[in-house]
C-alpha atoms as a PDB file:
ATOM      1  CA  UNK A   1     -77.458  70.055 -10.026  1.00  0.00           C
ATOM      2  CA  UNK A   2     -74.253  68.851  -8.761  1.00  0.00           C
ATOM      3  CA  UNK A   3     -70.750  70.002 -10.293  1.00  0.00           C
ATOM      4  CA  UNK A   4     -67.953  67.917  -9.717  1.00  0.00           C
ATOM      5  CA  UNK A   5     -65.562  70.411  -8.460  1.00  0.00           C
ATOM      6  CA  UNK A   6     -61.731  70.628  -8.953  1.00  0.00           C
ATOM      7  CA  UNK A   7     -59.609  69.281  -6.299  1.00  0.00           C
ATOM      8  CA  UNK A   8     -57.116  71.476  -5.154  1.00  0.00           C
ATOM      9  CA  UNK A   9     -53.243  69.344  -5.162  1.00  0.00           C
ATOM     10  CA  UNK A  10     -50.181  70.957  -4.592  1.00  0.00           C
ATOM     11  CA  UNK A  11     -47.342  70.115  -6.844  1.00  0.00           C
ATOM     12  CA  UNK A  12     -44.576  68.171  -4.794  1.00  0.00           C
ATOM     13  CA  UNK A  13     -42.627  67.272  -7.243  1.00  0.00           C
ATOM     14  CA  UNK A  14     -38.813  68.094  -7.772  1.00  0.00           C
ATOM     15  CA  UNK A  15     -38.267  71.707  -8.940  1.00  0.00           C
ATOM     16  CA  UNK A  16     -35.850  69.796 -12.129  1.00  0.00           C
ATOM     17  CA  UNK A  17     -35.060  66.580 -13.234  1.00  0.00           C
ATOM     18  CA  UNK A  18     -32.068  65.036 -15.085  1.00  0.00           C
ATOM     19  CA  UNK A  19     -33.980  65.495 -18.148  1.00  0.00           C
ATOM     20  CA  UNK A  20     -34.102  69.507 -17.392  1.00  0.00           C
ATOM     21  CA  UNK A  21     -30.115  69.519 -16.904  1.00  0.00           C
ATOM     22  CA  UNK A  22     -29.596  67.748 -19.803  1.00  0.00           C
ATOM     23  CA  UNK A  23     -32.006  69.937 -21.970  1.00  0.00           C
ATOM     24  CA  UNK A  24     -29.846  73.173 -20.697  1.00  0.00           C
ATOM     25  CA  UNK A  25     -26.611  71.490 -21.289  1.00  0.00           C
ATOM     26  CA  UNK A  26     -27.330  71.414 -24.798  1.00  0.00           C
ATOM     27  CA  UNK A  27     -28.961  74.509 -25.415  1.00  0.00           C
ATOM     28  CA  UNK A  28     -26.076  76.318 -24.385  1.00  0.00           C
ATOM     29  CA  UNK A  29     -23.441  73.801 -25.781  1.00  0.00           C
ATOM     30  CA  UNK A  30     -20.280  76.190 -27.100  1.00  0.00           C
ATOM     31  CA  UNK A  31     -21.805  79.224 -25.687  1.00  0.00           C
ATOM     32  CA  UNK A  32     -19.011  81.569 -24.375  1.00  0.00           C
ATOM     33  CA  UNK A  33     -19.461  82.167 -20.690  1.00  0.00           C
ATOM     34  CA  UNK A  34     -20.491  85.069 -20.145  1.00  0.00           C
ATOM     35  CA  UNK A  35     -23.430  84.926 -22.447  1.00  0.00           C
ATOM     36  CA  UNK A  36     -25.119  81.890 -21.452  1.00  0.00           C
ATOM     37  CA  UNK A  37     -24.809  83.150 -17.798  1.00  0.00           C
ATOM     38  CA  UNK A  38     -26.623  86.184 -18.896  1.00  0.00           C
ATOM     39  CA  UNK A  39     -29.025  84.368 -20.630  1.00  0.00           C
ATOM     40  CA  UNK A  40     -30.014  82.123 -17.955  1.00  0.00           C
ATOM     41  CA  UNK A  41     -29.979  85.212 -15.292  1.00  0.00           C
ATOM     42  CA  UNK A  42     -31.686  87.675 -17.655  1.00  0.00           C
ATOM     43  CA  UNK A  43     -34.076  84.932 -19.129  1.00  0.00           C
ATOM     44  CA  UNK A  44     -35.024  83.444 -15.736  1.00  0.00           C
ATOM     45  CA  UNK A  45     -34.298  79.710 -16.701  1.00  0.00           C
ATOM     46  CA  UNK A  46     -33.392  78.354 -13.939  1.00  0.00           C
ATOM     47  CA  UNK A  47     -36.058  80.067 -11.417  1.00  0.00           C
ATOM     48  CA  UNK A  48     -34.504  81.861  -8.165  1.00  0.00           C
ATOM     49  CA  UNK A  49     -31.057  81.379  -7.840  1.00  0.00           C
ATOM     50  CA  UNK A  50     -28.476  81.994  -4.893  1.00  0.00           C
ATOM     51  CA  UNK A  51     -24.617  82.203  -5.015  1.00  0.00           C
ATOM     52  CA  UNK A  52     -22.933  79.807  -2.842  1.00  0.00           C
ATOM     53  CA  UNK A  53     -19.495  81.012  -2.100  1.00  0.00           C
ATOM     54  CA  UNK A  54     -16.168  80.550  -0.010  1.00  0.00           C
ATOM     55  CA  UNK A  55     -14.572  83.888  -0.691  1.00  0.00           C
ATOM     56  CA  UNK A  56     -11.686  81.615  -1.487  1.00  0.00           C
ATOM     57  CA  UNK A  57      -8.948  81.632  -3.384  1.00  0.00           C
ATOM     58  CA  UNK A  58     -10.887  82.136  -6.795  1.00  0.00           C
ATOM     59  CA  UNK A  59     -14.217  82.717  -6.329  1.00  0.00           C
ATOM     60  CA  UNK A  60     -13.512  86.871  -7.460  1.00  0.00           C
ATOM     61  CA  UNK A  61     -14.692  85.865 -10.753  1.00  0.00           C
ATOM     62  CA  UNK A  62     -17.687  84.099 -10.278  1.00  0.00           C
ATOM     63  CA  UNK A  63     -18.962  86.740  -7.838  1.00  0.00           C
ATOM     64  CA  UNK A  64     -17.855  89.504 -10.244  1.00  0.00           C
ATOM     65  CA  UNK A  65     -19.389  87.717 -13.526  1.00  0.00           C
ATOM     66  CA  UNK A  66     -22.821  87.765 -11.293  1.00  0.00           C
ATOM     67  CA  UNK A  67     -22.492  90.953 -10.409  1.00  0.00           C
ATOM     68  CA  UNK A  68     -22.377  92.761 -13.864  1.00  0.00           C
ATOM     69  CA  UNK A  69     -25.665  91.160 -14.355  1.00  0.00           C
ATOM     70  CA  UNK A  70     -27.610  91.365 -11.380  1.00  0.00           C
ATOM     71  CA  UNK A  71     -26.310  92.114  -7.954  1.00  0.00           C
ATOM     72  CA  UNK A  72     -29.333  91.629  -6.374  1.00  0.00           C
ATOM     73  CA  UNK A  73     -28.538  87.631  -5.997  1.00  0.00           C
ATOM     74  CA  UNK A  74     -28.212  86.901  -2.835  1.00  0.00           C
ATOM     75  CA  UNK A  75     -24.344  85.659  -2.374  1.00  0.00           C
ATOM     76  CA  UNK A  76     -24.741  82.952   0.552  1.00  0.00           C
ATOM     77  CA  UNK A  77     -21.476  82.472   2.605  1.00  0.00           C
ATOM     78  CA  UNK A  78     -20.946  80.053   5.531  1.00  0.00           C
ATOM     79  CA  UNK A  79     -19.785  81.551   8.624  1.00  0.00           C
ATOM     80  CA  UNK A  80     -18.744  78.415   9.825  1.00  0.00           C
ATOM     81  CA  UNK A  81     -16.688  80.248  12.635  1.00  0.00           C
ATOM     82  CA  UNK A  82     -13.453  78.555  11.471  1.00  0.00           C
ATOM     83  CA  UNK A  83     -12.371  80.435   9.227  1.00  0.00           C
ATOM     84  CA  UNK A  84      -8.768  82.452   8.453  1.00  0.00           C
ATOM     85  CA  UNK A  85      -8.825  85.678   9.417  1.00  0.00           C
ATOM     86  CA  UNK A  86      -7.743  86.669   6.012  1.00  0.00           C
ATOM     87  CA  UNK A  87     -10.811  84.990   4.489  1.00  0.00           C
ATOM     88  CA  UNK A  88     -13.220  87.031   6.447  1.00  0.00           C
ATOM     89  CA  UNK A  89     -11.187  89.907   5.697  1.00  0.00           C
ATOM     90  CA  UNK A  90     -11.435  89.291   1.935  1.00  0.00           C
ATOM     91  CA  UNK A  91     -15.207  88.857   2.219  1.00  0.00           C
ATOM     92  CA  UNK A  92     -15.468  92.031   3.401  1.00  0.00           C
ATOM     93  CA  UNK A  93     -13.497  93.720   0.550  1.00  0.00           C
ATOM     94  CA  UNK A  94     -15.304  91.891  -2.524  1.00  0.00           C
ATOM     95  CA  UNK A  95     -18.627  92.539  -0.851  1.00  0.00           C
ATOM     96  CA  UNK A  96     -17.802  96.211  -1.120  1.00  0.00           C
ATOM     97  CA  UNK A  97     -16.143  96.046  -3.853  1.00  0.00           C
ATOM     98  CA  UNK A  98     -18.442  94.697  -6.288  1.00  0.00           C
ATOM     99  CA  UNK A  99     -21.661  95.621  -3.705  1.00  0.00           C
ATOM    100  CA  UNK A 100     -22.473  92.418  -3.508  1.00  0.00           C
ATOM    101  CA  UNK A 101     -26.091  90.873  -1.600  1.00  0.00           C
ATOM    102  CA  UNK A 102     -23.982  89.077   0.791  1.00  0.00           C
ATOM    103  CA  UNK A 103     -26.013  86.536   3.541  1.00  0.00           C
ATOM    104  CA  UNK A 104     -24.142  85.109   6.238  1.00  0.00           C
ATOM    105  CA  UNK A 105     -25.045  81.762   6.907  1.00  0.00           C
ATOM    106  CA  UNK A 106     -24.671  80.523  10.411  1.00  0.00           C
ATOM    107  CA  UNK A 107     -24.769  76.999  12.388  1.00  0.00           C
ATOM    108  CA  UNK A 108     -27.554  76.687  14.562  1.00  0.00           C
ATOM    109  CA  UNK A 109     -26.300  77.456  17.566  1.00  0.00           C
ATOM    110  CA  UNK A 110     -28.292  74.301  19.545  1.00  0.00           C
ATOM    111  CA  UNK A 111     -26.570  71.963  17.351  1.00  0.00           C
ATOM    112  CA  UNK A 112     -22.517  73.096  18.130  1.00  0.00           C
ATOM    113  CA  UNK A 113     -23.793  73.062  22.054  1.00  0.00           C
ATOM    114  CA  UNK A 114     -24.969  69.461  21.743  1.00  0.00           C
ATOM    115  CA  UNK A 115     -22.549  68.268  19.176  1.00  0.00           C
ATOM    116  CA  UNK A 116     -19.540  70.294  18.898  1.00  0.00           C
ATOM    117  CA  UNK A 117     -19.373  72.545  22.518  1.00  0.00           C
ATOM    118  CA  UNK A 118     -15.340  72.178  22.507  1.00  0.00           C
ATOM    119  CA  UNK A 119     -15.102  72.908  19.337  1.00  0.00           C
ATOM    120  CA  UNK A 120     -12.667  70.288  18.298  1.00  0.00           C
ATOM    121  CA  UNK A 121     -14.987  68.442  16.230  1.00  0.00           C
ATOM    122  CA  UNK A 122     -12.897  68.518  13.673  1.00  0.00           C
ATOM    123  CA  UNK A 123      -9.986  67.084  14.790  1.00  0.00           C
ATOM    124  CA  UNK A 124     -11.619  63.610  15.022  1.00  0.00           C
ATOM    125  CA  UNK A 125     -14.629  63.800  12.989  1.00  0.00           C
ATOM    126  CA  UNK A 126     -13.693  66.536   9.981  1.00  0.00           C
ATOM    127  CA  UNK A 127     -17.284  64.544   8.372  1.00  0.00           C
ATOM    128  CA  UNK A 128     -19.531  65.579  11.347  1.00  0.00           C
ATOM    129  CA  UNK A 129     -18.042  68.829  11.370  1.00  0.00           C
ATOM    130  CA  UNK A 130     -18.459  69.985   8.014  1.00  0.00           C
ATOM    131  CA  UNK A 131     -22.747  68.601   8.502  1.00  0.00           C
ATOM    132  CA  UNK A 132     -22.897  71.155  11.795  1.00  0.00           C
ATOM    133  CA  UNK A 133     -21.079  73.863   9.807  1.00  0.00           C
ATOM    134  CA  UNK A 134     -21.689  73.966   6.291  1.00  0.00           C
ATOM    135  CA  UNK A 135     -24.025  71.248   5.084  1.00  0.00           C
ATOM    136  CA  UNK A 136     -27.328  71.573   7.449  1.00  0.00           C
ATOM    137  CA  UNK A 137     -27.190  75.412   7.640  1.00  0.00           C
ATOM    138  CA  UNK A 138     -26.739  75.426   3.670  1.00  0.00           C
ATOM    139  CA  UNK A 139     -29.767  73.178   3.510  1.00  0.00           C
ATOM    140  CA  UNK A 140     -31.922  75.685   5.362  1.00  0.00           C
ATOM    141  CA  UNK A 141     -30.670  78.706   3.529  1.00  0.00           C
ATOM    142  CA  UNK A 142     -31.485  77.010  -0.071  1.00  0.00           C
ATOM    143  CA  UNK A 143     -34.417  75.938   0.439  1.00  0.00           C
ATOM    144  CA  UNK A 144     -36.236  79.193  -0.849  1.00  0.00           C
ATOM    145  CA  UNK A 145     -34.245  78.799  -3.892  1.00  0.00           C
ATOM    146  CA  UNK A 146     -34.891  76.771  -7.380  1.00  0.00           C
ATOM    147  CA  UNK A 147     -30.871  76.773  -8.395  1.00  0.00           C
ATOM    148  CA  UNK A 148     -27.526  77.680  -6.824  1.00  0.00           C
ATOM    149  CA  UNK A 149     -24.532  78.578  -8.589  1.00  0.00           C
ATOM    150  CA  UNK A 150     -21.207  77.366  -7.816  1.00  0.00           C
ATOM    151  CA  UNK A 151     -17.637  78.002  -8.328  1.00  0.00           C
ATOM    152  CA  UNK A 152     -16.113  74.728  -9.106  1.00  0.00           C
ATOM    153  CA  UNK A 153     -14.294  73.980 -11.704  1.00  0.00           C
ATOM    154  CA  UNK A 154     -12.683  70.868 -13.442  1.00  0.00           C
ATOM    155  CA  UNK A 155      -8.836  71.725 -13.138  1.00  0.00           C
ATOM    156  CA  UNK A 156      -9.271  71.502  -9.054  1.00  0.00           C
ATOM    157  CA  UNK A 157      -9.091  68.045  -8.649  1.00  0.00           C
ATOM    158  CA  UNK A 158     -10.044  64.741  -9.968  1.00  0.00           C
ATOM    159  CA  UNK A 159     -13.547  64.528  -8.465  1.00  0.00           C
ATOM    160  CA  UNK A 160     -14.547  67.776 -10.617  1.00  0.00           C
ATOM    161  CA  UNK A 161     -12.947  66.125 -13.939  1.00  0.00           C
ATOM    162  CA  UNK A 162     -16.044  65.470 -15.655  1.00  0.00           C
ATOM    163  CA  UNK A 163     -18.712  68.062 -13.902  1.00  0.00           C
ATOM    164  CA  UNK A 164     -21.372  69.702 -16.221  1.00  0.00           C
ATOM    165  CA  UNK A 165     -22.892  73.185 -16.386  1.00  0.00           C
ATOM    166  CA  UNK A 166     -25.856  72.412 -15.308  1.00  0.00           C
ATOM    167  CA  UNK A 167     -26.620  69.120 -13.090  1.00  0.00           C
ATOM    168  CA  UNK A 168     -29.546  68.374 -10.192  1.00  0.00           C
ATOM    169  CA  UNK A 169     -27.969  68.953  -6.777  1.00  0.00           C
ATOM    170  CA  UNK A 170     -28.300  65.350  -5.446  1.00  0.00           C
ATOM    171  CA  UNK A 171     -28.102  66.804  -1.344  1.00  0.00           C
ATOM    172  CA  UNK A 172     -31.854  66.695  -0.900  1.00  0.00           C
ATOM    173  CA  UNK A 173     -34.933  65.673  -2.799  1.00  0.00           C
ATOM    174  CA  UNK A 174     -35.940  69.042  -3.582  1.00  0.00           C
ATOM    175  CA  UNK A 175     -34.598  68.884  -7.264  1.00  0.00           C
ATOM    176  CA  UNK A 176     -32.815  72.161  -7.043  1.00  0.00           C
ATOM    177  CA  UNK A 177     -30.447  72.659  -9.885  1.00  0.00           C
ATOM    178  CA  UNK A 178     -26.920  73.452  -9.207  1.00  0.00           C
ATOM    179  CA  UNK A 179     -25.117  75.616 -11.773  1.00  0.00           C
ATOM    180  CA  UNK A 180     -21.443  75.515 -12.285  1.00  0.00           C
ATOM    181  CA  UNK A 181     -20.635  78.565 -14.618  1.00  0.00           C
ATOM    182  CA  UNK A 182     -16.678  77.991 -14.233  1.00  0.00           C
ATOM    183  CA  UNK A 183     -16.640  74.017 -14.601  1.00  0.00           C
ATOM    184  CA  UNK A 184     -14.185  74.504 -18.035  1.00  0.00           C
ATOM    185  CA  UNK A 185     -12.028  76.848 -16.882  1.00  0.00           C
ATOM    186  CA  UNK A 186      -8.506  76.489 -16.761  1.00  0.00           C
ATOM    187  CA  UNK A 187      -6.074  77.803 -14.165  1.00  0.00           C
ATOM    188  CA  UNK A 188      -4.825  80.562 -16.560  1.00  0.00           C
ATOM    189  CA  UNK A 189      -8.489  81.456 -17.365  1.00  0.00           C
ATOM    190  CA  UNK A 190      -8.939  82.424 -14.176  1.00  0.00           C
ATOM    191  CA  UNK A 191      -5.822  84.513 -13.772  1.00  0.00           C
ATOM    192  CA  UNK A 192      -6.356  86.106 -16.672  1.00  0.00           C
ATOM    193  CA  UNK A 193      -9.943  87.354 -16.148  1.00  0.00           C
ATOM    194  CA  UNK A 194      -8.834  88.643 -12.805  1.00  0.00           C
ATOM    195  CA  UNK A 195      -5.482  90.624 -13.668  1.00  0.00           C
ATOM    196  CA  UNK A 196      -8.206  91.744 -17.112  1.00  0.00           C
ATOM    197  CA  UNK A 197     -10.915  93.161 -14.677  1.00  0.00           C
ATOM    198  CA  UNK A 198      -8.130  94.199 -11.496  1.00  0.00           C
ATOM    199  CA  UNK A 199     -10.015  91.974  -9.005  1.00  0.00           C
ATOM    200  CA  UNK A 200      -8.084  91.348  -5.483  1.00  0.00           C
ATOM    201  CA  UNK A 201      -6.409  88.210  -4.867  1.00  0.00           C
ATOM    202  CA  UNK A 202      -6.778  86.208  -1.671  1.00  0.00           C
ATOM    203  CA  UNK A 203      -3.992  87.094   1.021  1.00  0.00           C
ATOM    204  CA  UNK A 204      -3.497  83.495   1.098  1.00  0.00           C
ATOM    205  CA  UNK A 205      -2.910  82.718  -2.095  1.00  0.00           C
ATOM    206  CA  UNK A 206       0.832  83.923  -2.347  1.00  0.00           C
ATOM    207  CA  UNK A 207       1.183  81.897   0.269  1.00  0.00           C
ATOM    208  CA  UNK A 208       1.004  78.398  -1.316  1.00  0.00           C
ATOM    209  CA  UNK A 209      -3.415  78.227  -0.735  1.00  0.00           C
ATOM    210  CA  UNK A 210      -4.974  77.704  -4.144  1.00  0.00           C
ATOM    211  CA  UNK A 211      -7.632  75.937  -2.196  1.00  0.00           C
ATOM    212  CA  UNK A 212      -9.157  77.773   1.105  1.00  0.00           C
ATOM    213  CA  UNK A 213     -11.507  76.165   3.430  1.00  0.00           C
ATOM    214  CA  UNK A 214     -11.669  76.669   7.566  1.00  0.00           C
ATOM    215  CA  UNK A 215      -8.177  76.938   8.815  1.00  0.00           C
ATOM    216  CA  UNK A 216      -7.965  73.930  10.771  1.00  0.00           C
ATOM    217  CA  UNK A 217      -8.451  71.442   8.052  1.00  0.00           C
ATOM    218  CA  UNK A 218      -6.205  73.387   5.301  1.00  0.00           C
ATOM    219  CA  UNK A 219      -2.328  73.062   4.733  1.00  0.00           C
ATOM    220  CA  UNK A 220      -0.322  75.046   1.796  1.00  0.00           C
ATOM    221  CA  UNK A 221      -0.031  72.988  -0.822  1.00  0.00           C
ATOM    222  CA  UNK A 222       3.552  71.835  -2.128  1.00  0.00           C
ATOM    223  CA  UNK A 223       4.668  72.391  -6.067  1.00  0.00           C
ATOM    224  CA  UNK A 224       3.227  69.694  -8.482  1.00  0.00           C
ATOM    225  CA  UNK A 225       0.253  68.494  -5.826  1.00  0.00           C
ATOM    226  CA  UNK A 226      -3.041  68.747  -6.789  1.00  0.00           C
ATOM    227  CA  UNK A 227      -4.758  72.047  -6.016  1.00  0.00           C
ATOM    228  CA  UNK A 228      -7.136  70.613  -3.554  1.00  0.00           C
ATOM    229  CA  UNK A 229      -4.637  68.588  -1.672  1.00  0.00           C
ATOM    230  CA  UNK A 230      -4.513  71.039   1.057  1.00  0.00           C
ATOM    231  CA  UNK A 231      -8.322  70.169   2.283  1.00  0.00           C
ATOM    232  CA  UNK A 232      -8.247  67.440   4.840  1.00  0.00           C
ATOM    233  CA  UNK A 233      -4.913  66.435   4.689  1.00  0.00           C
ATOM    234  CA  UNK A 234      -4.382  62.978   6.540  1.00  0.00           C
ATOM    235  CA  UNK A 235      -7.960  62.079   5.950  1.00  0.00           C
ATOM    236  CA  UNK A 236      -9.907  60.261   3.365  1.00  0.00           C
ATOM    237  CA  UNK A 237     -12.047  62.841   2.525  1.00  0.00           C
ATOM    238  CA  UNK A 238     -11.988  65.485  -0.816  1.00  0.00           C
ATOM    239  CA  UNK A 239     -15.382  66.987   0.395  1.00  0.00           C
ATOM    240  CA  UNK A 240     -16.940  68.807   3.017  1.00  0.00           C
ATOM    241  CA  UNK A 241     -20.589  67.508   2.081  1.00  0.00           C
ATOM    242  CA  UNK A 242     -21.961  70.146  -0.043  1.00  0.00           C
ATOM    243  CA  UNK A 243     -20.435  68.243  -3.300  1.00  0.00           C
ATOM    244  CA  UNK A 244     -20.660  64.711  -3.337  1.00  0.00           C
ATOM    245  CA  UNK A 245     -18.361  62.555  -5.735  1.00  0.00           C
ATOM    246  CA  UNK A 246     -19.291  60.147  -7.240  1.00  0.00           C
ATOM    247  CA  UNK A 247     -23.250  61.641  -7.303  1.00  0.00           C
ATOM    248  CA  UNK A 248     -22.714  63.902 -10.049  1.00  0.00           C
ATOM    249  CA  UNK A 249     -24.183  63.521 -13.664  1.00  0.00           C
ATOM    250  CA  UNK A 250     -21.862  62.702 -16.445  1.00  0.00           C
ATOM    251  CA  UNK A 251     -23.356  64.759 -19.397  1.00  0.00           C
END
């Protein structure tokens, strides 16, 4: 007798879809915070999740919201080798402050021999720089992961103006979700929660940097500019590749 057996397929479809970001938009419409973070981390919603951060100028809070929940997330930072001293400092000092899973993410080291041995790719080509140094190592180091969380918010310039919570990350065809748990935050929000919880400020900060990428593509930014308008001054570019505008889901 013959059975017809099963045939074995493996799912290659996209972790989420729109429909999935819109879904957890709306469950957690007017939750506080704090307690839809917790419920997505506690409740597993969102599958494995990383933390991609800057160590910037801001990103205390984010790192220290994760880490009253579950510090075992790995915190993925982008060693990009351009950084300010100060930044790397800093990293250092949150990571032991709040004992964070930190994983340095570096550029594959073929690539910046072929592409970028001078290293004064950015001068002419900030675009090309920010794919050697941020966006393909990123790509590698998410791919284990269903969702990332970011620290962007909507105050920070006009590209973020109309972000969601939760949207698909539109970099790759993986349908990872990307999770942006300080999108409606205001400047003073921010300030507050740090000077509340005594988290360190950026050295930079003082210092006219509300916004802190590599060093060679940031300026201090002037009273009454936009917060961002230090990144890539001179060029048309708001970006380095990780965010796309213009991609993102209005929900």
């Amino acid at each position: 007798m013959n059975e017809t057996r099963p045939i074995d397929r493996l799912d290659t479809g996209p972790r989420f879809t729109d429909h999935d970001a819109v879904r957890l938009n709306r469950m957690f419409r007017g939750s506080e915070t704090e307690e839809w973070l917790r419920a997505v981390i506690e409740g597993n919603l969102v599958g494995d999740m990383a933390i991609v951060s800057s160590f910037g100028a801001e990103s205390a809070v984010l790192l220290h919201l994760v880490s009253e929940i579950d510090r075992s997330i790995p915190v993925l930072f982008l060693e990009t080798g351009k950084h300010f001293p100060e930044t790397l400092a800093y990293r250092d000092e949150l990571t032991d402050l709040l004992r964070l899973n930190r994983v340095d993410v570096y550029p594959d080291l073929a690539d910046l021999q072929s592409r970028d041995e001078t290293g004064l790719r950015w001068s002419y080509d900030p675009d090309g720089c920010c794919e050697l140094r941020k966006v393909r190592p990123l790509e590698k180091a998410l791919a284990p992961f269903d969702a990332s969380l970011t620290g962007r918010k909507a105050f920070q310039s006009s590209t973020r103006a109309n972000l969601p919570r939760f949207e698909v990350d539109t970099s790759d065809a993986q349908g990872r979700l990307k999770v942006n748990p300080l999108i409606d935050w205001k400047a003073e929000d921010i300030a507050a929660y740090m000077s509340v919880h005594e988290l360190p400020r950026h050295p930079l900060v003082e210092r006219g940097f509300p916004s802190i990428g590599c060093s060679p593509c940031t300026r201090a930014v002037a009273p009454g500019e936009d917060p961002r308008a230090g990144r890539w001054s001179g060029w048309d570019k708001v970006e380095c590749g990780i965010h796309k505008p213009g991609e993102e889901p209005f929900l």
